[in-house]
Protein backbone atom coordinates (compact mmCIF):
# COMPACT_ATOMS: atom_id res chain seq x y z
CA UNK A 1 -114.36 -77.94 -3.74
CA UNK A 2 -115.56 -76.09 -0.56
CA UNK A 3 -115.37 -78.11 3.08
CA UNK A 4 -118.13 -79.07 4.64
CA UNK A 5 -121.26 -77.44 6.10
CA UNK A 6 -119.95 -77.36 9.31
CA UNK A 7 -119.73 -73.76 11.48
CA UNK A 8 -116.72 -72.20 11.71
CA UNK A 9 -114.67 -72.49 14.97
CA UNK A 10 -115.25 -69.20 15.54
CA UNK A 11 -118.94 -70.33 15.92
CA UNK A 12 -118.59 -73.54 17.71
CA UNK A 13 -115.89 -72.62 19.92
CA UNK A 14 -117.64 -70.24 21.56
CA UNK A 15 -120.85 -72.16 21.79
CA UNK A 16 -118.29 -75.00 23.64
CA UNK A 17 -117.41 -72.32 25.92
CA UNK A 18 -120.67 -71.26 26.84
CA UNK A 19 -121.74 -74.75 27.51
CA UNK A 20 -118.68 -74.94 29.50
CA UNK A 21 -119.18 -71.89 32.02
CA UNK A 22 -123.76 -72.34 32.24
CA UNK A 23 -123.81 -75.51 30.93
CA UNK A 24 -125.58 -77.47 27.84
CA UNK A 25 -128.79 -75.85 26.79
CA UNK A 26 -130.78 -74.53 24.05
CA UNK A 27 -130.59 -70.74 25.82
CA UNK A 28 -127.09 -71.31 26.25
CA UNK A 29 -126.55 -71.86 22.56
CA UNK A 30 -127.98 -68.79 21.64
CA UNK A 31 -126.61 -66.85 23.92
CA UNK A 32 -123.23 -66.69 21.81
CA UNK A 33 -125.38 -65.64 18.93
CA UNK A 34 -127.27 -62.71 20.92
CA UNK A 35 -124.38 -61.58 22.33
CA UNK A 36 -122.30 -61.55 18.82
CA UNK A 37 -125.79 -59.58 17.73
CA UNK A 38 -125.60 -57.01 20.73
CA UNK A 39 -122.13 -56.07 19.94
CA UNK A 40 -122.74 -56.14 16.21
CA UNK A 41 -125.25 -53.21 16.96
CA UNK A 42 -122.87 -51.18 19.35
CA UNK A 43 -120.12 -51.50 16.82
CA UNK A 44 -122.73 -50.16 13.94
CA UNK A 45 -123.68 -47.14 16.11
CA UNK A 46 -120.22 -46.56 17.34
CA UNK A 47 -119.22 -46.21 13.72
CA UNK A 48 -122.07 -44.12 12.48
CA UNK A 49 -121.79 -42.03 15.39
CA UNK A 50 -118.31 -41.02 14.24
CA UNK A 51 -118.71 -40.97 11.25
CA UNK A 52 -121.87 -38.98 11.00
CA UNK A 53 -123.53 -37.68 14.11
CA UNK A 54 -125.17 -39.52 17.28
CA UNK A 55 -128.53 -38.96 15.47
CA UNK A 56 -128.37 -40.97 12.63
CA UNK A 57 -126.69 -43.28 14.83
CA UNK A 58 -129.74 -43.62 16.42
CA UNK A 59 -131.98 -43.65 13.40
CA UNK A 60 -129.53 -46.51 11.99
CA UNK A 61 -130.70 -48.65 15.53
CA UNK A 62 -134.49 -47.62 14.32
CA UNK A 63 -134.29 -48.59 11.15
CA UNK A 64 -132.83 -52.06 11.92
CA UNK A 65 -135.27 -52.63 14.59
CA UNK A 66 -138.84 -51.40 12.95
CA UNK A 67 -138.09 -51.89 8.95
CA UNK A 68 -137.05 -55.21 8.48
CA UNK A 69 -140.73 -56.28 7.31
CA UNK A 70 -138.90 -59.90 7.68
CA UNK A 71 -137.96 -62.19 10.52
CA UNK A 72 -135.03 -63.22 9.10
CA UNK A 73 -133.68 -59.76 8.28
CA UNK A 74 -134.37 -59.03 12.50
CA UNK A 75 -130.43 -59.18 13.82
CA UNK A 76 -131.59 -60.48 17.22
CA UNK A 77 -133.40 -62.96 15.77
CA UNK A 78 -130.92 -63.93 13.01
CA UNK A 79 -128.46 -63.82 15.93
CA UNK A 80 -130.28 -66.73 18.00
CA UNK A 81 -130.20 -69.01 15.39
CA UNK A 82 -126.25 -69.96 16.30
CA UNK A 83 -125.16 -69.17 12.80
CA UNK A 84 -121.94 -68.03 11.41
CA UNK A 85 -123.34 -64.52 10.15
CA UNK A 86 -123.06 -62.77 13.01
CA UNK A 87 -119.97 -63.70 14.65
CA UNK A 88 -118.41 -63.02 11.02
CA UNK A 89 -119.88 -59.37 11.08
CA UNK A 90 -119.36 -58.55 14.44
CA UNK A 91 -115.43 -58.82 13.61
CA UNK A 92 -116.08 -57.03 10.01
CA UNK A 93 -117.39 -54.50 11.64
CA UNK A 94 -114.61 -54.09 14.71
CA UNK A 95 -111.52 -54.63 11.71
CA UNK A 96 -113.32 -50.91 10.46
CA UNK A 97 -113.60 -49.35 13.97
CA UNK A 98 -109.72 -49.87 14.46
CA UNK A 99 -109.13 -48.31 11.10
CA UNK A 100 -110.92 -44.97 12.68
CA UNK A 101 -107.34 -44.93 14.74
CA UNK A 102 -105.23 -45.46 12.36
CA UNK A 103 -103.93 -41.87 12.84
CA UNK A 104 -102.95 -42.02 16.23
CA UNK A 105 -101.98 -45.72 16.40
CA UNK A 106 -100.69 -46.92 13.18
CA UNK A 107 -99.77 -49.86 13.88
CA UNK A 108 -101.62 -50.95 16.32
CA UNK A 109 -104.67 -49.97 14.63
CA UNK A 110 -103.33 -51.87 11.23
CA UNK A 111 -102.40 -55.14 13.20
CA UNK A 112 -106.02 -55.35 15.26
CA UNK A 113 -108.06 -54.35 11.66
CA UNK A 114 -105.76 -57.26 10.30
CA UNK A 115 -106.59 -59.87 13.29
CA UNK A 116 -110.86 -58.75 12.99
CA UNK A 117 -110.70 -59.19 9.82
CA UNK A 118 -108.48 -62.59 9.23
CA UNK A 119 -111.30 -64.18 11.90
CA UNK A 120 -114.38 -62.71 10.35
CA UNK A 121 -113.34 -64.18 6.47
CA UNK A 122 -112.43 -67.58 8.23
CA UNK A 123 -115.78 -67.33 9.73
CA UNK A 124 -117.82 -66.78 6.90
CA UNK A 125 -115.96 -67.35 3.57
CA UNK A 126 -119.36 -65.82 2.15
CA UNK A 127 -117.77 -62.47 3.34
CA UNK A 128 -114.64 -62.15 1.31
CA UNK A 129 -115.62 -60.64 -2.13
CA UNK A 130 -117.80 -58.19 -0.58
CA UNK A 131 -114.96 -57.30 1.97
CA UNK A 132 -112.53 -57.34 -0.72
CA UNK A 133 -114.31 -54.67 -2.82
CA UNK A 134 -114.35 -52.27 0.44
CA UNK A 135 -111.04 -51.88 0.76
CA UNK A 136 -110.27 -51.89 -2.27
CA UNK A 137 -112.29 -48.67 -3.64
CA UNK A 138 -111.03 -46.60 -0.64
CA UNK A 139 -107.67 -48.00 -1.79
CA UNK A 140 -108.24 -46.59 -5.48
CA UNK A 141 -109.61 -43.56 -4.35
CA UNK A 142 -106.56 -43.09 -2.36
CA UNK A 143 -104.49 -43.26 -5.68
CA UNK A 144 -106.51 -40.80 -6.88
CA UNK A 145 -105.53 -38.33 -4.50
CA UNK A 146 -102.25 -39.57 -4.62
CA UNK A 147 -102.19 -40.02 -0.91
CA UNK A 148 -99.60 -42.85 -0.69
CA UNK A 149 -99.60 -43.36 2.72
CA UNK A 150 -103.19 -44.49 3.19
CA UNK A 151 -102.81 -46.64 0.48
CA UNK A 152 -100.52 -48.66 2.62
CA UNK A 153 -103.05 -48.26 5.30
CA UNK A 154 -105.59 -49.89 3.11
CA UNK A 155 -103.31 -52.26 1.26
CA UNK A 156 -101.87 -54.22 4.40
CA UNK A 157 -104.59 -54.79 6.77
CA UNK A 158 -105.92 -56.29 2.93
CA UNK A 159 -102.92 -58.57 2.23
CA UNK A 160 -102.52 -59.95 5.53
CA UNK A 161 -105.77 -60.63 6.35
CA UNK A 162 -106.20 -62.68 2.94
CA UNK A 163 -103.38 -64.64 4.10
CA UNK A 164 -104.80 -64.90 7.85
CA UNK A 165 -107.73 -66.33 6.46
CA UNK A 166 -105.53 -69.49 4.47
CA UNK A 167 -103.28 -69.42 8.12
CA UNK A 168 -106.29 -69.72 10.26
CA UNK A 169 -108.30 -72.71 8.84
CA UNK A 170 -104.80 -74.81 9.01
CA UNK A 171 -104.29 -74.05 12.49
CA UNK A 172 -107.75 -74.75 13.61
CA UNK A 173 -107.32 -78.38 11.59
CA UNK A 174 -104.12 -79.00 13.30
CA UNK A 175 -106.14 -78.26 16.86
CA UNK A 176 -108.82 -80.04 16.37
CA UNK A 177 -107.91 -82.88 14.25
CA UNK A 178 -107.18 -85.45 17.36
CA UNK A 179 -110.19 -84.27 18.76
CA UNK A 180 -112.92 -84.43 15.80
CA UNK A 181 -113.71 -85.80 12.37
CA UNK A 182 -112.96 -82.88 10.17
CA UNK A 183 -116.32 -83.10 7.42
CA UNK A 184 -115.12 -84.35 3.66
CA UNK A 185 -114.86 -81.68 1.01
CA UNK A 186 -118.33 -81.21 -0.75
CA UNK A 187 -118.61 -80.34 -4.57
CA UNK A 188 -120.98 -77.67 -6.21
CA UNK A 189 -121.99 -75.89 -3.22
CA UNK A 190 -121.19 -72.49 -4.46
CA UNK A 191 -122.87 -73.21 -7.67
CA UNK A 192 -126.15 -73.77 -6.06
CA UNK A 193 -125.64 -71.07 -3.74
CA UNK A 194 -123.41 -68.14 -4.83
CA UNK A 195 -123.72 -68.54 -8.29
CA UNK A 196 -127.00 -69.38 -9.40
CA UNK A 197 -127.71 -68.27 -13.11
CA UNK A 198 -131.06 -70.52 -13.06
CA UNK A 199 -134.42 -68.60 -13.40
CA UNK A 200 -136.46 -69.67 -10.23
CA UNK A 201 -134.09 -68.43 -8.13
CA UNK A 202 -133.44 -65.09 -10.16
CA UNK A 203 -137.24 -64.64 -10.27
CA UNK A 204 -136.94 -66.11 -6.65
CA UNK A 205 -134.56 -63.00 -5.52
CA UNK A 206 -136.24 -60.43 -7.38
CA UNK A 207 -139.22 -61.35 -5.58
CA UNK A 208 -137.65 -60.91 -2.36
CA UNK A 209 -136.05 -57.79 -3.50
CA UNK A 210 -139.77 -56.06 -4.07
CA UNK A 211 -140.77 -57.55 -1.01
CA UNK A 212 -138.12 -56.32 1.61
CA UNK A 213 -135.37 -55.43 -0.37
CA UNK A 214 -136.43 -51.48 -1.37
CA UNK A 215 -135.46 -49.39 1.32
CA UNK A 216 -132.35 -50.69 1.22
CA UNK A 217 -131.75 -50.06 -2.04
CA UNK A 218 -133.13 -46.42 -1.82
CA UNK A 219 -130.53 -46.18 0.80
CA UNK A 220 -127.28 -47.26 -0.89
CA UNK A 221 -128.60 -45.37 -3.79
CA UNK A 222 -128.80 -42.23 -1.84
CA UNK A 223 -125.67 -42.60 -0.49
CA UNK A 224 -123.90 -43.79 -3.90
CA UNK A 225 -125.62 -40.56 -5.39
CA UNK A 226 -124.17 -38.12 -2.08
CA UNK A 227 -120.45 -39.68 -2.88
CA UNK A 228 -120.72 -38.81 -6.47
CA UNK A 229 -122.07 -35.76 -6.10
CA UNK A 230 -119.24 -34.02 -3.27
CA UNK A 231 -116.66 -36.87 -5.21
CA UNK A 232 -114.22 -33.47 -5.44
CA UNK A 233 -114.58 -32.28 -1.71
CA UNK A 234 -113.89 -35.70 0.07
CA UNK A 235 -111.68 -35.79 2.07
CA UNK A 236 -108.97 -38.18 2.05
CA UNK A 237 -109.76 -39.00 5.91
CA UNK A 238 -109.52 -42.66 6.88
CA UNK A 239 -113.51 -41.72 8.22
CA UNK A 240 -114.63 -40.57 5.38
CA UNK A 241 -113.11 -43.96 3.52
CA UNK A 242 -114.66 -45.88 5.74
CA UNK A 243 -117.61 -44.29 5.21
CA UNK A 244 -117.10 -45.32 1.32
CA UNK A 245 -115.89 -48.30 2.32
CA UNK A 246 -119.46 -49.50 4.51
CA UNK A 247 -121.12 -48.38 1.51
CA UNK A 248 -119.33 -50.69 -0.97
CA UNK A 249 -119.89 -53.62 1.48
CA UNK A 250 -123.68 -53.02 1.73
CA UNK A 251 -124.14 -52.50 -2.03
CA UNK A 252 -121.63 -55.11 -3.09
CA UNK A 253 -123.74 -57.64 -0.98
CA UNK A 254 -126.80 -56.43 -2.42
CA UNK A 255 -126.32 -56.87 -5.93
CA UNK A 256 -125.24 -60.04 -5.33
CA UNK A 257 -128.35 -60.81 -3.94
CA UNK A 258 -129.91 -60.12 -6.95
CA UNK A 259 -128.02 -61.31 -9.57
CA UNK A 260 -126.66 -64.58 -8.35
CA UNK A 261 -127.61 -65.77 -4.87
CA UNK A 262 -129.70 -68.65 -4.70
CA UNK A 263 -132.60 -66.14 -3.10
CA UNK A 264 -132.78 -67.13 0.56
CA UNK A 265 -134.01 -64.39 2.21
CA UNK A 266 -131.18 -64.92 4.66
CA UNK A 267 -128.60 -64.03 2.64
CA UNK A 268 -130.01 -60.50 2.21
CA UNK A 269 -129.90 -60.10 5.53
CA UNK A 270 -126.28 -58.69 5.69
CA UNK A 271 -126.55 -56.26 2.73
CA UNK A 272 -130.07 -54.46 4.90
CA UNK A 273 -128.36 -54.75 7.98
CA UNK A 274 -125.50 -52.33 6.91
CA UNK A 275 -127.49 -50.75 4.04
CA UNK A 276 -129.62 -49.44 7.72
CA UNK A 277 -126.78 -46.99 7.79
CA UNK A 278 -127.96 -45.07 4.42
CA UNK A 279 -131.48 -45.97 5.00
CA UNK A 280 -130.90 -44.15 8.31
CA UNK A 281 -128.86 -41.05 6.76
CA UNK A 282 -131.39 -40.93 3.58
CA UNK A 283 -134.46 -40.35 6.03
CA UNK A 284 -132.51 -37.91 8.25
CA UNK A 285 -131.82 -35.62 5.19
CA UNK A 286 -135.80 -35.99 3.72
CA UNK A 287 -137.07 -35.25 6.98
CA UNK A 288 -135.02 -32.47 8.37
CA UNK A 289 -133.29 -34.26 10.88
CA UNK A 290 -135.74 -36.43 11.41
CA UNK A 291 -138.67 -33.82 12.51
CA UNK A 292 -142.30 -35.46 12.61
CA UNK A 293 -143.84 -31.57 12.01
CA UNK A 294 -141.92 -31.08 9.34
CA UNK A 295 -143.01 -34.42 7.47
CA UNK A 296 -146.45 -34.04 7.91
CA UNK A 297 -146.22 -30.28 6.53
CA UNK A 298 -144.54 -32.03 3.45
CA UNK A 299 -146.51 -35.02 3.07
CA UNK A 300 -149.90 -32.60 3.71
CA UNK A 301 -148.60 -30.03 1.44
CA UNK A 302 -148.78 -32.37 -1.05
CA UNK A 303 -152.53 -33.88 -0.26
CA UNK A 304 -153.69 -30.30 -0.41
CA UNK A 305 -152.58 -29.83 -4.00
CA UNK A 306 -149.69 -27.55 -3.82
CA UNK A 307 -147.04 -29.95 -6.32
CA UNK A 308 -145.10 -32.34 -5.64
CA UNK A 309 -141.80 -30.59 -4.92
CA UNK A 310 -137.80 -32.36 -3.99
CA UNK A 311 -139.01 -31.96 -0.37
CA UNK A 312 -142.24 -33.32 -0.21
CA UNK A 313 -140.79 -36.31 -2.39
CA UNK A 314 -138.44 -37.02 0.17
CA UNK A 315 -140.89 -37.06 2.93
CA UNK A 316 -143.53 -38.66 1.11
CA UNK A 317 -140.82 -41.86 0.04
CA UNK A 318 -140.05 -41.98 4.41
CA UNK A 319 -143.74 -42.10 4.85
CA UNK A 320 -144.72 -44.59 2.26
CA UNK A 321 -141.47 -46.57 3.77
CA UNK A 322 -142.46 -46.32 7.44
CA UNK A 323 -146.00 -47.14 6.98
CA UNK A 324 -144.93 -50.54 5.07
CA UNK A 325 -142.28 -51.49 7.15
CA UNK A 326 -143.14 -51.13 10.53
CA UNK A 327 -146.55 -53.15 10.88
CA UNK A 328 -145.08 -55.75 8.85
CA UNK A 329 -142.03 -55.89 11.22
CA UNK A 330 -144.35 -56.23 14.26
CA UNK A 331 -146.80 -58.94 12.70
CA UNK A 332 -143.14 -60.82 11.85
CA UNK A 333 -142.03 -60.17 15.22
CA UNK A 334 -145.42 -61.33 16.60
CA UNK A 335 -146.07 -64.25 15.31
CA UNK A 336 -142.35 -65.93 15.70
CA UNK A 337 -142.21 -64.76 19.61
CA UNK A 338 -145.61 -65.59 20.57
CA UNK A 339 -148.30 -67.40 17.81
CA UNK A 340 -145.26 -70.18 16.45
CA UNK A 341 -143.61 -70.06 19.89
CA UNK A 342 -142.78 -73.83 20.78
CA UNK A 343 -141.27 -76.35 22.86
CA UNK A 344 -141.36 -79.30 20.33
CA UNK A 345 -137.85 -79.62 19.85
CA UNK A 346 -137.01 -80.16 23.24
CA UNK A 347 -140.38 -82.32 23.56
CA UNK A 348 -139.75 -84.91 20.92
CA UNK A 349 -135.97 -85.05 22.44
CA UNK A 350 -137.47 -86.38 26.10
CA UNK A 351 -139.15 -88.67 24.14
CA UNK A 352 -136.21 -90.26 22.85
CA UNK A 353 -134.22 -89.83 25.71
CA UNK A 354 -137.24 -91.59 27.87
CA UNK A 355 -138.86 -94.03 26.10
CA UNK A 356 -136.19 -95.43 23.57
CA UNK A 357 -133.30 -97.85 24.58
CA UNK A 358 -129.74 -96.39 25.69
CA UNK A 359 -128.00 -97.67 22.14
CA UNK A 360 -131.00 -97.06 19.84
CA UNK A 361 -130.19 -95.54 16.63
CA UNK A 362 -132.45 -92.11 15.59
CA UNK A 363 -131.75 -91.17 12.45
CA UNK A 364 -132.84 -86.92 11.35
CA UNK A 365 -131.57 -84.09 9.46
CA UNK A 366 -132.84 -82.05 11.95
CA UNK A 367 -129.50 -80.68 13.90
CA UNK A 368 -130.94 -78.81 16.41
CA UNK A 369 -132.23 -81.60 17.75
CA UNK A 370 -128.46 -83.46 18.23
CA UNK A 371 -127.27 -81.56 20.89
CA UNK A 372 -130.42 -82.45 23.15
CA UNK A 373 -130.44 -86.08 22.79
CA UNK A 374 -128.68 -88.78 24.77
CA UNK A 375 -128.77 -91.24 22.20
CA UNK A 376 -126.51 -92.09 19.14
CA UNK A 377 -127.88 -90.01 16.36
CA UNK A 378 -127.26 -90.37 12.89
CA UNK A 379 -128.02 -87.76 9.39
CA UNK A 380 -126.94 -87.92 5.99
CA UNK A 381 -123.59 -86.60 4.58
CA UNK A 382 -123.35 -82.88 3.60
CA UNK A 383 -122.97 -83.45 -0.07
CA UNK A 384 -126.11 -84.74 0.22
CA UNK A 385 -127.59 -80.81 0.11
CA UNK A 386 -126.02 -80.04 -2.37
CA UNK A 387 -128.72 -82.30 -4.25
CA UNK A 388 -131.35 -81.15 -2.11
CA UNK A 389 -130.57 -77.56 -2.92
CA UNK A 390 -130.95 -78.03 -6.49
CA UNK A 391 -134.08 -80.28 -6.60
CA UNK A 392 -136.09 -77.88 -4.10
CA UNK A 393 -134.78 -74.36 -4.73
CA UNK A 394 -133.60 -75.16 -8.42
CA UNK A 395 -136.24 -76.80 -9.47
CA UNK A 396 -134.50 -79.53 -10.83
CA UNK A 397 -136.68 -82.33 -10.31
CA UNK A 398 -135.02 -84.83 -12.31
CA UNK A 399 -132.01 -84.14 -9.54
CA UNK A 400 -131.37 -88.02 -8.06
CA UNK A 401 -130.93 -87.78 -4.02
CA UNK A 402 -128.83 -90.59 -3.60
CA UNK A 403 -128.99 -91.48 0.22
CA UNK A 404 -130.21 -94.60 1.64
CA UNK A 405 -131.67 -93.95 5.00
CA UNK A 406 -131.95 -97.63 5.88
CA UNK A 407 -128.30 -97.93 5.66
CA UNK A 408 -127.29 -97.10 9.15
CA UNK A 409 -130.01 -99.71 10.29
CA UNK A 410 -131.75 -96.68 12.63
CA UNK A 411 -134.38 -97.83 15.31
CA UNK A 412 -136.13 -94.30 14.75
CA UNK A 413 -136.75 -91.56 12.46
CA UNK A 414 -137.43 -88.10 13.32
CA UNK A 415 -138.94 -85.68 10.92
CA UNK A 416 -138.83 -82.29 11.72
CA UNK A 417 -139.31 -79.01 9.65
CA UNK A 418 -135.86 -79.12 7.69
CA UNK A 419 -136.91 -83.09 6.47
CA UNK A 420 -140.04 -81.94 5.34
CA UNK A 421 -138.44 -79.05 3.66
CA UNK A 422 -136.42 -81.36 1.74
CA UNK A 423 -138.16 -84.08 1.44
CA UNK A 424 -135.65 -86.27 2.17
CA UNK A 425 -137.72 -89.08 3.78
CA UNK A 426 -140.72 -89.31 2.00
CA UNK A 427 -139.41 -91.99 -0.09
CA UNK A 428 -138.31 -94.32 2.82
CA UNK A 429 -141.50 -93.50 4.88
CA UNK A 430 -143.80 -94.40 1.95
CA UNK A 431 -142.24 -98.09 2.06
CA UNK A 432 -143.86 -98.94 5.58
CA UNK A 433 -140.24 -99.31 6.99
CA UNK A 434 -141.30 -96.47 9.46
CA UNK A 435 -144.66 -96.35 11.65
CA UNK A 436 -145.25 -92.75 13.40
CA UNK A 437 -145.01 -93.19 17.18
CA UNK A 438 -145.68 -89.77 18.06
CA UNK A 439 -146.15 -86.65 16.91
CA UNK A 440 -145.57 -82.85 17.96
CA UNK A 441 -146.56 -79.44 16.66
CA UNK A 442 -143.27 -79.67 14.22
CA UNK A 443 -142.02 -83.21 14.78
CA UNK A 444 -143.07 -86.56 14.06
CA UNK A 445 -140.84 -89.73 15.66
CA UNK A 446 -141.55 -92.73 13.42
CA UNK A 447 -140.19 -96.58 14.79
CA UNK A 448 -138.66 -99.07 12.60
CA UNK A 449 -140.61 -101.85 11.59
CA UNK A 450 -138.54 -105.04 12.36
């Protein structure tokens, strides 16, 4: 059983208190998100700074920025969309900063990594075996070397934040439960999302994969292959293990992605966005440091016929990556900021807020458009997509969507791009019990006919 699709209080809680101090908007929503986004980058250079040099650092913030190829793999943009992923990785990433001090503040360092990390699993539950797997390879490693004492180091911020993640949950129920419905458990969610053996959605991911997935890949593989290949000079160093550590979390994620998400290109967007770290370290070694002259003397050396040596195969593979990424990345870019740009949302919610009665009904399963209307609103019940999951992105057609949308008796009906996604209304509209009213560039408002 899994709760219900409602964000995190992590998520809305600070979304309440941005509304609070600059008051209810759409820009105020996303704020939260761009600023979880912002710091998410600082912490990702701050960590690759020390643990490599302030020049892949820098090449890590190029790399997420120009090689996407994808809107949603763009962390600013993933950031606006006021969704648990990057509140949940901006605290992943902080629980491995205060590890980097774990030599001069022990404790300290141990009880902050454990408090980052207990809110970043309760944040996004999606998180935990990936997390799980990073500490626990620096862990074994640690073994290995037989150096006890980091084992510790690794082993408690591990316990307790497994058990900070059960606490947290609790007391945010006991908070909020005078205050709020808390959502009814939902069934089969995980089965349609986090383990999907069904072959659409393998063919699906692998698809994606091709598509944006490869530099990423080349990446972790590079830095898999560099651990393996200095395995006997690594230090036991807590940044060195949290180098290993990042790299198990990217490549974890990845293969997940692969071989059992449900293929929405969203969910790869954590594995590329630290996998940018060994993308970034990968092109610094195959270009010397990142030199343009010495690239083109590579990638020309090998137009001119002289072989195709370790060197030029390495500058070649940054070329052939740069040269695919980075107009893709700007088309992507383009066209969301300025050809799809809209105001319909807020449009077809000054409709209803102008030319519909004070108690009328509107019934959607369009959320963002809840928190802009003055009227009472209704939507289906979460389990609801499970169904929906498995008749769109399964492809299980025979799938029965069992949801009346007549039975709140709702004056209007607002179809907006998630609706038509699912499909959800097209039965109910094709009965006449609905006539469209108006219509915007991604909404239509339909009237019930009485």
């Amino acid at each position: 059983m899994s709760s219900g699709l409602q964000a995190s209080p992590t998520v809305t809680g600070s979304v309440y208190l941005s509304f609070r101090l600059f008051g209810i908007g759409v820009i105020q929503a996303r704020l939260i998100g761009v600023a979880f986004s912002l710091l998410s980058i600082l912490l990702v250079y701050y960590l690759v700074r020390r643990i490599y040099n302030q020049s892949i650092a820098l090449g890590t913030l190029f790399v997420m920025t120009f090689l996407p190829a994808y809107i949603e793999l763009f962390p600013i943009y993933v950031g606006r969309q006021v969704l648990g992923e990057m509140p949940a990785l901006a605290f992943l990433l902080a629980g491995y900063v205060c590890l980097l001090f774990v030599s001069h503040h022990p404790v300290g360092a141990i009880i902050s990594a454990t408090l980052c990390w207990s809110i970043a699993l309760s944040t996004k539950l999606q998180v935990v075996p990936f997390w799980t797997c990073s500490l626990l390879v620096p862990m074994a490693l640690a073994v290995y070397k037989r150096d006890w004492k980091q084992v510790w180091v690794w082993a408690m911020p591990l316990t307790g934040s497994l058990l900070g993640t059960r606490a947290l949950p609790v007391m945010w129920e006991a908070v909020l439960q005078s205050k709020t419905d808390i959502a009814d458990p939902i069934s089969g969610l995980y089965q349609v999302t986090a383990a999907v053996r069904s072959i659409p959605s393998r063919m699906f991911a692998l698809i994606v994969f091709v598509l944006f997935g490869i530099p990423t890949l080349l990446g972790i593989s590079y830095g898999i292959w560099g651990v393996f290949k200095s395995r006997g000079k690594i230090r036991c160093t807590y940044t060195e293990q949290v180098k290993v550590a990042l790299l198990v979390l990217a490549s974890t994620w990845f293969a997940w992605f692969v071989v059992f998400s449900v293929g929405w290109i969203r969910y790869l967007f954590p594995a590329t966005f630290f996998g940018s770290i060994f993308v970034a370290e990968m092109i610094y070694e195959f270009t010397s440091r990142y030199s343009l002259t010495y690239t083109v003397q590579q990638v020309l050396a090998f137009f001119r016929g002289r072989g195709l040596k370790r060197e030029g195969a390495g500058a070649l593979l940054v070329t052939a990556i740069v040269i695919t990424s980075v107009p893709r990345t700007a088309i992507a870019v383009y066209k969301t900021y300025f050809l799809d740009a809209d105001i319909s949302a807020r449009q077809a919610a000054t409709f209803l807020n102008s030319y519909t009665s004070t108690g009328a009904l509107i019934e959607s399963y369009d959320s963002e458009l809840f928190f802009l209307l003055n009227r009472p609103y209704h939507y289906p019940p979460d389990q609801i997509h499970v169904e929906l999951i498995r008749r769109t992105f399964l492809y299980e057609e025979n799938t029965r969507i069992d949801y009346n949308a007549l039975a709140a008796n709702p004056d209007y009906l607002v179809v907006g791009p998630h609706s038509k996604q699912w499909r959800l209304y097209d039965d109910v509209l094709h009965t006449g019990a609905f006539r469209l009213i108006r219509s915007y560039k991604r909404y239509q408002i339909y009237e019930r006919v009485r």
